[in-house]
C-alpha atoms as a PDB file:
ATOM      1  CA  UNK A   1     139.509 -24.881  54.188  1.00  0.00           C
ATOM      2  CA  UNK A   2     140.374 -27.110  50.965  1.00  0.00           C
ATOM      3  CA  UNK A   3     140.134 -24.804  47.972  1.00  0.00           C
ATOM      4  CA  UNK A   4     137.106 -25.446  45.149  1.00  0.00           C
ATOM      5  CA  UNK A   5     138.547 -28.064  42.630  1.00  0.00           C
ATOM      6  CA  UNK A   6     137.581 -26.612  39.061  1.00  0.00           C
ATOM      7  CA  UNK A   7     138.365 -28.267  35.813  1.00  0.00           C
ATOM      8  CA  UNK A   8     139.349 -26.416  32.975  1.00  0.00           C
ATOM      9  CA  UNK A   9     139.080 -27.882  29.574  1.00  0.00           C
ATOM     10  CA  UNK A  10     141.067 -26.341  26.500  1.00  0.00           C
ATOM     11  CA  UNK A  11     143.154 -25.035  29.624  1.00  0.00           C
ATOM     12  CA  UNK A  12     146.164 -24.415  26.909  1.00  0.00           C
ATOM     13  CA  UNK A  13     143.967 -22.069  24.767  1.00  0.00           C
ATOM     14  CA  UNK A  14     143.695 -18.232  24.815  1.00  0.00           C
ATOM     15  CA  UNK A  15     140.169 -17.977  26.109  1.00  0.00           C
ATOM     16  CA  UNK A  16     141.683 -20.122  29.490  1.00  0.00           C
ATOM     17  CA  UNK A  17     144.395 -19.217  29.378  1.00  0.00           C
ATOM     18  CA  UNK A  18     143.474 -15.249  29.473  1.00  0.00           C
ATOM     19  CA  UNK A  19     142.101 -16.077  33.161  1.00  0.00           C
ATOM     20  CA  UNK A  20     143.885 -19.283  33.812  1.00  0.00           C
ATOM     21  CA  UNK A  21     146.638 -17.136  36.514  1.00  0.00           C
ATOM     22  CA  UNK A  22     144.227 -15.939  38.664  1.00  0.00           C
ATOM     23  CA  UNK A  23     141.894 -18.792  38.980  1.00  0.00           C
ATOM     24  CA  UNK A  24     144.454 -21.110  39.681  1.00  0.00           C
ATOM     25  CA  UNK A  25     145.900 -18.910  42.509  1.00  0.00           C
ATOM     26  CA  UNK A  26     141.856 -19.314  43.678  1.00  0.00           C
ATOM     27  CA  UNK A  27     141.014 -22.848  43.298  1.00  0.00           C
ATOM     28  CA  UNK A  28     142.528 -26.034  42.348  1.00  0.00           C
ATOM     29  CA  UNK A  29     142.672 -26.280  38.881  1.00  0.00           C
ATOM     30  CA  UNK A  30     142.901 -29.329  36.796  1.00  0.00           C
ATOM     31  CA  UNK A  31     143.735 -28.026  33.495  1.00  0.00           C
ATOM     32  CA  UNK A  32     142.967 -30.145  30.555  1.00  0.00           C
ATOM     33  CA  UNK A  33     144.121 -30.249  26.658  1.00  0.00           C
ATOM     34  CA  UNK A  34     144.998 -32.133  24.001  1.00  0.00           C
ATOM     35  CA  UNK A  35     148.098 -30.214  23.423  1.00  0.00           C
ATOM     36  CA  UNK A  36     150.970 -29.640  26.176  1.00  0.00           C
ATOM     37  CA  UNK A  37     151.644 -26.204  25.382  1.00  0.00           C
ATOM     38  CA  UNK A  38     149.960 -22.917  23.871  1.00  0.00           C
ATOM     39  CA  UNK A  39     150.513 -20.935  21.451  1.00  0.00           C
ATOM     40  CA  UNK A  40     153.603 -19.400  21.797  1.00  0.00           C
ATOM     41  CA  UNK A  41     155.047 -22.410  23.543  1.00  0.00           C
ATOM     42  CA  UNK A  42     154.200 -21.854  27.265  1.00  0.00           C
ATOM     43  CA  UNK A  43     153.898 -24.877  29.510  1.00  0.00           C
ATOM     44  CA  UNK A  44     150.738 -25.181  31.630  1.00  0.00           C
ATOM     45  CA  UNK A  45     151.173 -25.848  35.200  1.00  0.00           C
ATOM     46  CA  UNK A  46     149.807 -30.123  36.085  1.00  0.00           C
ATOM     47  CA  UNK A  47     148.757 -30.138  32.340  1.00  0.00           C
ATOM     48  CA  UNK A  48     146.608 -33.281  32.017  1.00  0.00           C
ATOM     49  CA  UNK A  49     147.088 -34.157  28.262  1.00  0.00           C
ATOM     50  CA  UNK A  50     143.795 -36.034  27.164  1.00  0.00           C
ATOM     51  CA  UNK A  51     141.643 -36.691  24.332  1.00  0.00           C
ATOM     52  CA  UNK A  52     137.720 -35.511  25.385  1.00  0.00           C
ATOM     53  CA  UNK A  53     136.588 -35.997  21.946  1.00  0.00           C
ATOM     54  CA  UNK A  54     136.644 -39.905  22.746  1.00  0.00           C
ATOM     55  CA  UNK A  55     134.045 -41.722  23.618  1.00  0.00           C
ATOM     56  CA  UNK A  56     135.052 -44.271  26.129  1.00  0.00           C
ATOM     57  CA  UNK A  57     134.810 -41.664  29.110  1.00  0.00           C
ATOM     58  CA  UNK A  58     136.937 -44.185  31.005  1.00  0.00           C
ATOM     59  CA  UNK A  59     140.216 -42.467  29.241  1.00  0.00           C
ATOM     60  CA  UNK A  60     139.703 -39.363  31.317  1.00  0.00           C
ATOM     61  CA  UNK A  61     137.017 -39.788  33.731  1.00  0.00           C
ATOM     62  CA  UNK A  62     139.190 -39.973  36.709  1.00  0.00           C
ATOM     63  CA  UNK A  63     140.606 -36.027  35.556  1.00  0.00           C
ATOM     64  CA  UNK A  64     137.036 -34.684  36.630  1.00  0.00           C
ATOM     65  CA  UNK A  65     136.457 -37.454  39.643  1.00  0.00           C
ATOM     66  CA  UNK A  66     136.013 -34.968  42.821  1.00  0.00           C
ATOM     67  CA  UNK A  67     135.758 -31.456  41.047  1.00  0.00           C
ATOM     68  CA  UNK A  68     132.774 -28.887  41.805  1.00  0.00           C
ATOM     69  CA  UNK A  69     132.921 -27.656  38.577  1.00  0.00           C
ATOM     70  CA  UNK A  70     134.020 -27.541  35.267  1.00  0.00           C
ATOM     71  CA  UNK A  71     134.719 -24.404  32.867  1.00  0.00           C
ATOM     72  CA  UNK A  72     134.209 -26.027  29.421  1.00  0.00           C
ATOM     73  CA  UNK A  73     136.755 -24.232  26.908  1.00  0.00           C
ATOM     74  CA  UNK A  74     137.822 -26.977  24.717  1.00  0.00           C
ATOM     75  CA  UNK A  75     137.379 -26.650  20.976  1.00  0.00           C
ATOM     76  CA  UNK A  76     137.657 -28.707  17.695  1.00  0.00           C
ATOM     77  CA  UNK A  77     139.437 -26.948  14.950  1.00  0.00           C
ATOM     78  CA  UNK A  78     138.593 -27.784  11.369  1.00  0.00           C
ATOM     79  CA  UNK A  79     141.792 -29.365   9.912  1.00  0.00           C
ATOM     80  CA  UNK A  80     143.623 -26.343   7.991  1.00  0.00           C
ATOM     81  CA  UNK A  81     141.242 -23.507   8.884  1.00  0.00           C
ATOM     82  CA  UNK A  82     142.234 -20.850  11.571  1.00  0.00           C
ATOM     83  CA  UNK A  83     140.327 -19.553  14.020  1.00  0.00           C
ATOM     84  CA  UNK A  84     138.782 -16.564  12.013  1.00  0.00           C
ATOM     85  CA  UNK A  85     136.805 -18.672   9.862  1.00  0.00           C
ATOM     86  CA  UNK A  86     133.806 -18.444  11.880  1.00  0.00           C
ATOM     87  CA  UNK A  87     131.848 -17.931   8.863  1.00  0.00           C
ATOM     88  CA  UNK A  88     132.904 -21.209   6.606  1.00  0.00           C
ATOM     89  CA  UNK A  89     129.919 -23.124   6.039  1.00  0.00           C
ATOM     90  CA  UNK A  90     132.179 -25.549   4.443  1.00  0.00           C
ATOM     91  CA  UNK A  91     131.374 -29.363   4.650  1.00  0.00           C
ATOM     92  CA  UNK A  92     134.754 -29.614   6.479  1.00  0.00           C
ATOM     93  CA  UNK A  93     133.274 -27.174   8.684  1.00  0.00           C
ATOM     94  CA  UNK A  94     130.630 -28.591   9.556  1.00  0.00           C
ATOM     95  CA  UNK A  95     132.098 -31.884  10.295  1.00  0.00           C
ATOM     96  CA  UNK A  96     134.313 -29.880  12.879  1.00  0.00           C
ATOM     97  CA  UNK A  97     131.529 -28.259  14.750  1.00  0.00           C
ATOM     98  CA  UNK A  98     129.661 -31.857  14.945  1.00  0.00           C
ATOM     99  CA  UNK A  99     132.700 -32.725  16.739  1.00  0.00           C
ATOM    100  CA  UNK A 100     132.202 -29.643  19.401  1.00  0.00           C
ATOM    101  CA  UNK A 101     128.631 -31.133  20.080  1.00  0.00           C
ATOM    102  CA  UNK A 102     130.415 -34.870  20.445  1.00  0.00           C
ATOM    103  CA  UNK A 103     132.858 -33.001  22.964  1.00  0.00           C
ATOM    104  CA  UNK A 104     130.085 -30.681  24.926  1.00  0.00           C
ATOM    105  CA  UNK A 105     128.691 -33.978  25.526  1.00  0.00           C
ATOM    106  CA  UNK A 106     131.025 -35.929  26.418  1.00  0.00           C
ATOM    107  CA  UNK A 107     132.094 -33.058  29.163  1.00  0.00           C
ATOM    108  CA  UNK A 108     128.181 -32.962  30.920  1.00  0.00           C
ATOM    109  CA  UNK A 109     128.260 -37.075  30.472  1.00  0.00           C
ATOM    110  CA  UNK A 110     131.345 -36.991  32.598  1.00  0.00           C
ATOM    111  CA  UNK A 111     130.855 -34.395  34.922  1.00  0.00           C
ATOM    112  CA  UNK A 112     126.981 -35.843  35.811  1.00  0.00           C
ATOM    113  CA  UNK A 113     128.763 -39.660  35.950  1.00  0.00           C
ATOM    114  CA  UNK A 114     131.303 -38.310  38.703  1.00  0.00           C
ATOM    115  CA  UNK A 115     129.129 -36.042  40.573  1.00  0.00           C
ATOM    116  CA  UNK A 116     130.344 -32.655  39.692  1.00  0.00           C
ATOM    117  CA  UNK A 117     127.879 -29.790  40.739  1.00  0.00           C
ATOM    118  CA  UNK A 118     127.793 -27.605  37.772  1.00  0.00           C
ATOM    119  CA  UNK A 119     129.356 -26.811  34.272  1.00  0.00           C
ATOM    120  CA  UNK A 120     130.181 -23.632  32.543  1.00  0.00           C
ATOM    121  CA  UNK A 121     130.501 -23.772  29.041  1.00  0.00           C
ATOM    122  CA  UNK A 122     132.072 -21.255  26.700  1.00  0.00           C
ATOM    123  CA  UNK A 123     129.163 -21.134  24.151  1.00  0.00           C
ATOM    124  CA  UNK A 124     129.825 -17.656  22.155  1.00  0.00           C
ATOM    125  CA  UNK A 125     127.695 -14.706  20.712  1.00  0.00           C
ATOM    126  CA  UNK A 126     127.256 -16.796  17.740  1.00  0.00           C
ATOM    127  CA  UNK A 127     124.690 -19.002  19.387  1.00  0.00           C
ATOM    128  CA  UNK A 128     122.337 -15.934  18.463  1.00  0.00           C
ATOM    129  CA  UNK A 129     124.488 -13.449  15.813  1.00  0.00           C
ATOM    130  CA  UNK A 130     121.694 -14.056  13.165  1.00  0.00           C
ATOM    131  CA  UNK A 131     120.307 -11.064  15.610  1.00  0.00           C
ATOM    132  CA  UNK A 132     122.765  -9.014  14.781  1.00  0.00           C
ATOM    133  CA  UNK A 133     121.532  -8.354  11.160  1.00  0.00           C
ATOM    134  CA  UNK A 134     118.267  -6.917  12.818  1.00  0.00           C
ATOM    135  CA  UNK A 135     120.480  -4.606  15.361  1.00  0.00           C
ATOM    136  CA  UNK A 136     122.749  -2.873  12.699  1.00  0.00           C
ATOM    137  CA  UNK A 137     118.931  -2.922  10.327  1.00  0.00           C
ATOM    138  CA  UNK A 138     117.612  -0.845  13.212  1.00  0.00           C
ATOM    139  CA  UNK A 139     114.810  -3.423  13.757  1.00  0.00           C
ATOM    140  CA  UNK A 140     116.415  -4.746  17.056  1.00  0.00           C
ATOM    141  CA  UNK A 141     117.740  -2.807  19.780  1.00  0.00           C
ATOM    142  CA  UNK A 142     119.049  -5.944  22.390  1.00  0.00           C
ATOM    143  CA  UNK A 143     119.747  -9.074  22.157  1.00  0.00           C
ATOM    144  CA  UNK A 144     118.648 -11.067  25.312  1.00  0.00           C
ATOM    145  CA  UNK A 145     119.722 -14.249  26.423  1.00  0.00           C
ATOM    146  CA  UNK A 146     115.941 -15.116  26.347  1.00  0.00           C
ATOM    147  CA  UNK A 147     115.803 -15.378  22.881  1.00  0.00           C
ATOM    148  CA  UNK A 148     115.691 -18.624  21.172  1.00  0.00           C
ATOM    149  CA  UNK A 149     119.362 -18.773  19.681  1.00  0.00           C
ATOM    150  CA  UNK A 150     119.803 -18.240  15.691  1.00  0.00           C
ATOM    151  CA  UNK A 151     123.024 -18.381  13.621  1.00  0.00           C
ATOM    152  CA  UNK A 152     123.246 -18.371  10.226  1.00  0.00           C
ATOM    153  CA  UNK A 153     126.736 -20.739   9.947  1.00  0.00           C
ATOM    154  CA  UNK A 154     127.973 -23.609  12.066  1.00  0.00           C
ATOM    155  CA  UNK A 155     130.159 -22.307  14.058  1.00  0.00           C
ATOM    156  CA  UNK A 156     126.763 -20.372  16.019  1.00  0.00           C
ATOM    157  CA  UNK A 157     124.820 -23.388  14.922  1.00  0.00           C
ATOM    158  CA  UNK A 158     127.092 -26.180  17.199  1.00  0.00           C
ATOM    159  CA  UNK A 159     127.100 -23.195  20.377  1.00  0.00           C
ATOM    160  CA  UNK A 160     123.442 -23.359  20.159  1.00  0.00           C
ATOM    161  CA  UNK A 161     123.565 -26.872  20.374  1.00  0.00           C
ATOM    162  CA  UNK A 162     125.789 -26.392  23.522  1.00  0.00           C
ATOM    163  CA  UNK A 163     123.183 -24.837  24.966  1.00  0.00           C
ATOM    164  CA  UNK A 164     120.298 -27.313  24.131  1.00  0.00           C
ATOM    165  CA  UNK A 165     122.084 -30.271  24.696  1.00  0.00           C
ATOM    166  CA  UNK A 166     122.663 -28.535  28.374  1.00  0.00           C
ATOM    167  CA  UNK A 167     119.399 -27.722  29.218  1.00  0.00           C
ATOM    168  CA  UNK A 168     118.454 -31.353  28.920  1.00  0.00           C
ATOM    169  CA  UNK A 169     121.104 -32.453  31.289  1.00  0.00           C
ATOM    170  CA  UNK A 170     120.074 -29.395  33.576  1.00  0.00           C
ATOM    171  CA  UNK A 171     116.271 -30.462  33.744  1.00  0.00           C
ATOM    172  CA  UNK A 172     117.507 -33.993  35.571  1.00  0.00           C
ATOM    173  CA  UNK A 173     116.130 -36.085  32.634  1.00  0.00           C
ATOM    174  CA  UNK A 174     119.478 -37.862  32.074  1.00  0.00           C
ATOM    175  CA  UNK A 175     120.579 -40.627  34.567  1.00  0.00           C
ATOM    176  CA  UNK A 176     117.635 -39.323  37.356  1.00  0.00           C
ATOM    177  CA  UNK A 177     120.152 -36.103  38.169  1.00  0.00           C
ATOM    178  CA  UNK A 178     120.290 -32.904  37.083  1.00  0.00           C
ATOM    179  CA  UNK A 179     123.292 -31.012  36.438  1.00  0.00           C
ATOM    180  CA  UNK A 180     123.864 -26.873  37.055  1.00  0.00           C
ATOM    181  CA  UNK A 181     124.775 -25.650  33.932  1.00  0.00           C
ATOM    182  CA  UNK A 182     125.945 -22.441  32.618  1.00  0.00           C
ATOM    183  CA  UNK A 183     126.520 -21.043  29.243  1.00  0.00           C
ATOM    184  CA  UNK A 184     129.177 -18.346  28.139  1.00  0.00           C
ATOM    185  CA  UNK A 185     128.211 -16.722  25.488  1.00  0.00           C
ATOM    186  CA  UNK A 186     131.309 -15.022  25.023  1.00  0.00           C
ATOM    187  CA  UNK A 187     131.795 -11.626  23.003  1.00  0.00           C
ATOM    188  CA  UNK A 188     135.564 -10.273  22.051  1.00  0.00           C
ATOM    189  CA  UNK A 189     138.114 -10.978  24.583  1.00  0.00           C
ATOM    190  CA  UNK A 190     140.411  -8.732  22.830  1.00  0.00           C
ATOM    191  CA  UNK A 191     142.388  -5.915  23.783  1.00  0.00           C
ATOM    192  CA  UNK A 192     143.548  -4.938  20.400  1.00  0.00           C
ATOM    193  CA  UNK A 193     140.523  -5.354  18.020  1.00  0.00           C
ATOM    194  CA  UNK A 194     139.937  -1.379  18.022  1.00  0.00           C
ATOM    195  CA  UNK A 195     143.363  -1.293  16.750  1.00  0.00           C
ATOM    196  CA  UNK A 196     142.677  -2.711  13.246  1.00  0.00           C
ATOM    197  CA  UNK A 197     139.299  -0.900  12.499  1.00  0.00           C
ATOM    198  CA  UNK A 198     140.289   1.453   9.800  1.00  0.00           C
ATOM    199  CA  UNK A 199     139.498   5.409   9.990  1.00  0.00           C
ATOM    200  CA  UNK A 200     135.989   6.305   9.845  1.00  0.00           C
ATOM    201  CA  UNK A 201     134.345   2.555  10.015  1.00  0.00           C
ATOM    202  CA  UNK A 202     131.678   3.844  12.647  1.00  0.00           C
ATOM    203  CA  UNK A 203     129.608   0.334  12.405  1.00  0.00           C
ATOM    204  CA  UNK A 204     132.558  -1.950  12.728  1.00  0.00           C
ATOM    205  CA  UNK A 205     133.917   0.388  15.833  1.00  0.00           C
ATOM    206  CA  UNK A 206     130.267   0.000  17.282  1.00  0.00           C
ATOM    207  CA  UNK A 207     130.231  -3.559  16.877  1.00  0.00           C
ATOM    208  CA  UNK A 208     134.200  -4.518  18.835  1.00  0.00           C
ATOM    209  CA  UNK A 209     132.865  -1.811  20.952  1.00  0.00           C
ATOM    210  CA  UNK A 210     129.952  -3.814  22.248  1.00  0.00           C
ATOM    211  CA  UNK A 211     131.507  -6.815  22.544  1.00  0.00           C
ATOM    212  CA  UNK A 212     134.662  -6.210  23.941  1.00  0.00           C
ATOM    213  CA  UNK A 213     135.223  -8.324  27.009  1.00  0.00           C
ATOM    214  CA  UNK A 214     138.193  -6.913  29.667  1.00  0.00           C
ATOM    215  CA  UNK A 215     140.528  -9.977  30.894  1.00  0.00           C
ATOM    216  CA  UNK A 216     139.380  -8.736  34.587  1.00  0.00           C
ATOM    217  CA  UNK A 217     135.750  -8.813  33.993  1.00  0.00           C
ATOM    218  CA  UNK A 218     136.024 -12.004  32.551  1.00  0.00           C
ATOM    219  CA  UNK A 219     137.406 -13.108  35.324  1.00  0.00           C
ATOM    220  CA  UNK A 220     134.844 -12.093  37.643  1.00  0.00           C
ATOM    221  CA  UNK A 221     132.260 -13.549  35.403  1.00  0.00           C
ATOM    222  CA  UNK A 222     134.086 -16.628  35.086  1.00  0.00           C
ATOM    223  CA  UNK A 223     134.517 -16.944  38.978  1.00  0.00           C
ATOM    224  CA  UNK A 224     130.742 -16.090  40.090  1.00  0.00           C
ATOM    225  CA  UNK A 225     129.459 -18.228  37.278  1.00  0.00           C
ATOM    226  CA  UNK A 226     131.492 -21.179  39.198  1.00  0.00           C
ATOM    227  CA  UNK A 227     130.544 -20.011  42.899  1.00  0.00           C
ATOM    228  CA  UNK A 228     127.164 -18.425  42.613  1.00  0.00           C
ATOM    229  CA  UNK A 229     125.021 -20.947  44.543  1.00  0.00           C
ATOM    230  CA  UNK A 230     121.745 -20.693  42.540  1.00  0.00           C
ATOM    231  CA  UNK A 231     121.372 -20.450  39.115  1.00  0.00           C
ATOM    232  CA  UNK A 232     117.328 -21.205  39.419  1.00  0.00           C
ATOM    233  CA  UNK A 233     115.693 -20.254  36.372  1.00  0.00           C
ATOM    234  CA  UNK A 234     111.741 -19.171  37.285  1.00  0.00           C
ATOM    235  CA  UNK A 235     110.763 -23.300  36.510  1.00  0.00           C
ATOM    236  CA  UNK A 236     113.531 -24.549  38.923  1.00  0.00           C
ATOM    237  CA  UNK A 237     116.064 -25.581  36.280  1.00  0.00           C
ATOM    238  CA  UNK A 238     119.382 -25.057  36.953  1.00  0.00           C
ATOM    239  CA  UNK A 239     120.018 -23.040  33.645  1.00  0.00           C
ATOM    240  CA  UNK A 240     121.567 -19.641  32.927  1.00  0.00           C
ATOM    241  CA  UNK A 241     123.100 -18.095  29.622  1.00  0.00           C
ATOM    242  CA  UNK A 242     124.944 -15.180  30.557  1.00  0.00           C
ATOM    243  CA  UNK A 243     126.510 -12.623  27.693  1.00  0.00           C
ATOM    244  CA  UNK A 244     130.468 -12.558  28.252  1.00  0.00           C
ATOM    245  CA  UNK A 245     130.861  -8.836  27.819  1.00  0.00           C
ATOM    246  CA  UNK A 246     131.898  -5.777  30.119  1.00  0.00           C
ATOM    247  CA  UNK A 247     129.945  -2.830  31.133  1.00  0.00           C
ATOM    248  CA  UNK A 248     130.160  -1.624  27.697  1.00  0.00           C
ATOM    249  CA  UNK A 249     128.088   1.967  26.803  1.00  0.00           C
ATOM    250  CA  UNK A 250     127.992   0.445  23.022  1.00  0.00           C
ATOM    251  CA  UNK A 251     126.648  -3.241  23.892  1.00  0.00           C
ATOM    252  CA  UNK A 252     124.006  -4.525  21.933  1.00  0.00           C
ATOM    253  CA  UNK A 253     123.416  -7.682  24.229  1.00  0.00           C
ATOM    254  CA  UNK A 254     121.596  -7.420  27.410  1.00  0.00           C
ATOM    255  CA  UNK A 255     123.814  -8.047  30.831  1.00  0.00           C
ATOM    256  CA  UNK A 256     120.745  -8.337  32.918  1.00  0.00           C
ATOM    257  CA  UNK A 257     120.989 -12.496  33.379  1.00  0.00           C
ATOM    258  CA  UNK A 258     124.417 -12.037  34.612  1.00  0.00           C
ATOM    259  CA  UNK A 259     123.779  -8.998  36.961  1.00  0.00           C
ATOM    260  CA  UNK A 260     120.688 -10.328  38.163  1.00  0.00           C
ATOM    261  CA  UNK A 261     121.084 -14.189  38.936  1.00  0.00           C
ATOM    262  CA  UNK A 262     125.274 -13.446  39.276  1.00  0.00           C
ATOM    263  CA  UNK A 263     125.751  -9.935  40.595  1.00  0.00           C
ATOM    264  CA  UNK A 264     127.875  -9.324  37.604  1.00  0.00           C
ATOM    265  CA  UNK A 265     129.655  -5.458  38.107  1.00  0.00           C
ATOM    266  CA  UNK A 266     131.852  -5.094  35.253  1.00  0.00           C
ATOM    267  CA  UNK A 267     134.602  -2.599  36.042  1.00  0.00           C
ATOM    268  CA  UNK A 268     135.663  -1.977  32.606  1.00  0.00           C
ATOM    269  CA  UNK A 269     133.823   0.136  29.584  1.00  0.00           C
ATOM    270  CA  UNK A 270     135.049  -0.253  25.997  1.00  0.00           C
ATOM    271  CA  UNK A 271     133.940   3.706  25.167  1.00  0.00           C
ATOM    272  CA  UNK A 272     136.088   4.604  28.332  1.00  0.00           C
ATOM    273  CA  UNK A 273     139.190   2.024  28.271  1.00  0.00           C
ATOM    274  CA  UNK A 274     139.750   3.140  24.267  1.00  0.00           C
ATOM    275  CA  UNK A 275     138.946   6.882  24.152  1.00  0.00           C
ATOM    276  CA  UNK A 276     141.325   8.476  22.231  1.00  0.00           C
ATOM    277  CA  UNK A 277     141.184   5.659  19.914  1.00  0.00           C
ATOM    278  CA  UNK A 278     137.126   5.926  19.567  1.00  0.00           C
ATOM    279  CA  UNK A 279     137.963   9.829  18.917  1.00  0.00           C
ATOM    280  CA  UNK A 280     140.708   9.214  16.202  1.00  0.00           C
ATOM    281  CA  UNK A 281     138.481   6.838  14.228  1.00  0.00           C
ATOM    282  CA  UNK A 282     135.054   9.188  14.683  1.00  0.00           C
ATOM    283  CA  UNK A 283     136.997  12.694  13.733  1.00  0.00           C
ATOM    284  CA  UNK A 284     138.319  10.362  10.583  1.00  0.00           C
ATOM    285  CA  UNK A 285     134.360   9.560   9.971  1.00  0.00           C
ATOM    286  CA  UNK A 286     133.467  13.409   9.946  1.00  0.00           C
ATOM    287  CA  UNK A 287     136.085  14.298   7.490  1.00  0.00           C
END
């Protein structure tokens, strides 16, 4: 049986790249960036080097011609600004993230043009972290994906547009077709942020807790987001936003779209894969 062709975009960045092994040992990947190499200097395997951001989808279109899917990860960077600058609400900013819209659509555009089935877009918590205010105020206890999103900077402000701009494409009203699309709203897919929470920060501990995201479970979410055959919301659309998290004890966003509509079972807990680090930082907190 041919293996499931899957395009990933930003295929040189750490968010692919953290999952990029195993799913190219399960499908056929066409990995996409505008740069040949990560990071640290690694070479991708087949790298296709293109430009998404441009709008004659004739420079690329052939890179997505016969895929199922496509896992979106690409991303704009403003020029000079790294990637912890979430919160800038700089003009400079902004002109960056209005890019990342340009980009999300040129990726559905392309994959509806050439017939792929579905797309699964890295949107991020930020596409609703104006919620978080009313969690740590006590006035919210979950964050659902059902939720209208709300950010208070542009970096949540252009995921939410991801996810607008997708729903549209998934309700068939562009070109007579609709496409299956999936959004990622993706947590901390860190292994080392409990390491640089200093002693006795309870609320910052509770927060990387929660959104802590295991490179196996994002795997598995990344894998039945592309192979689950129906997404269905309860109108017929073809729609899901799933929170990328693991089984966390300290989440503050709900898993039930992804265990539900996926049969997410995360294998990894954040209170249980950190301990003795949880313990240092609490018996700091009581002293």
């Amino acid at each position: 049986m041919a293996k499931r062709r899957v395009v990933i975009t930003g295929a040189a960045g750490y968010v692919a790249q953290r999952m990029f092994r195993a799913l190219d040992e399960r499908w056929e990947v066409v990995p996409i960036d505008v740069r040949d190499k990560t990071r640290e200097g690694k070479s991708v395997p087949r790298l296709v080097v293109a430009d998404l951001t441009e709008p004659d989808r004739n420079a690329y279109r052939q890179h997505f011609r016969g895929a199922d899917a496509v896992i979106h990860c690409g991303f704009v960077r403003a020029p000079g600004m790294s990637a912890d600058t979430w919160q800038d609400n700089s003009d400079a900013k902004f002109q960056a993230e209005h890019a990342n819209v340009a980009l999300a659509y040129n990726v559905y555009r392309v994959a509806l043009e050439e017939g792929v089935r579905r797309v699964v877009v890295c949107s991020s918590n930020h596409a609703s972290d104006y919620y978080e205010r009313l969690v740590w105020d006590g006035r919210v206890d979950m964050v659902t994906p059902e939720m209208p999103p709300r950010s208070d900077n542009w970096y949540g402000w252009s995921k939410a547009s991801y996810e607008l701009l997708g729903f549209v494409f998934a309700t068939g009203k562009v070109d007579g077709r609709r496409l299956e699309v999936v959004q990622w709203r993706i947590g901390g897919p860190r292994d080392d942020d409990i390491e640089h929470i200093k002693p006795g920060d309870i609320p910052t501990m509770h927060r990387a807790l929660g959104a802590y995201l295991s490179a196996r479970d994002q795997v598995q979410q990344a894998i039945k987001m592309v192979e689950t055959p129906d997404i269905t919301d309860d109108n017929g659309v073809p729609f899901l936003i799933v929170y990328g998290i693991s089984g966390n004890t300290h989440r503050f966003w709900s898993l039930a779209s992804a265990r539900r509509k996926l049969g997410y079972t995360p294998e990894d807990d954040s209170q249980v894969n950190f301990a003795d680090k949880i313990a240092a930082i609490a018996r700091a907190a009581k002293r």
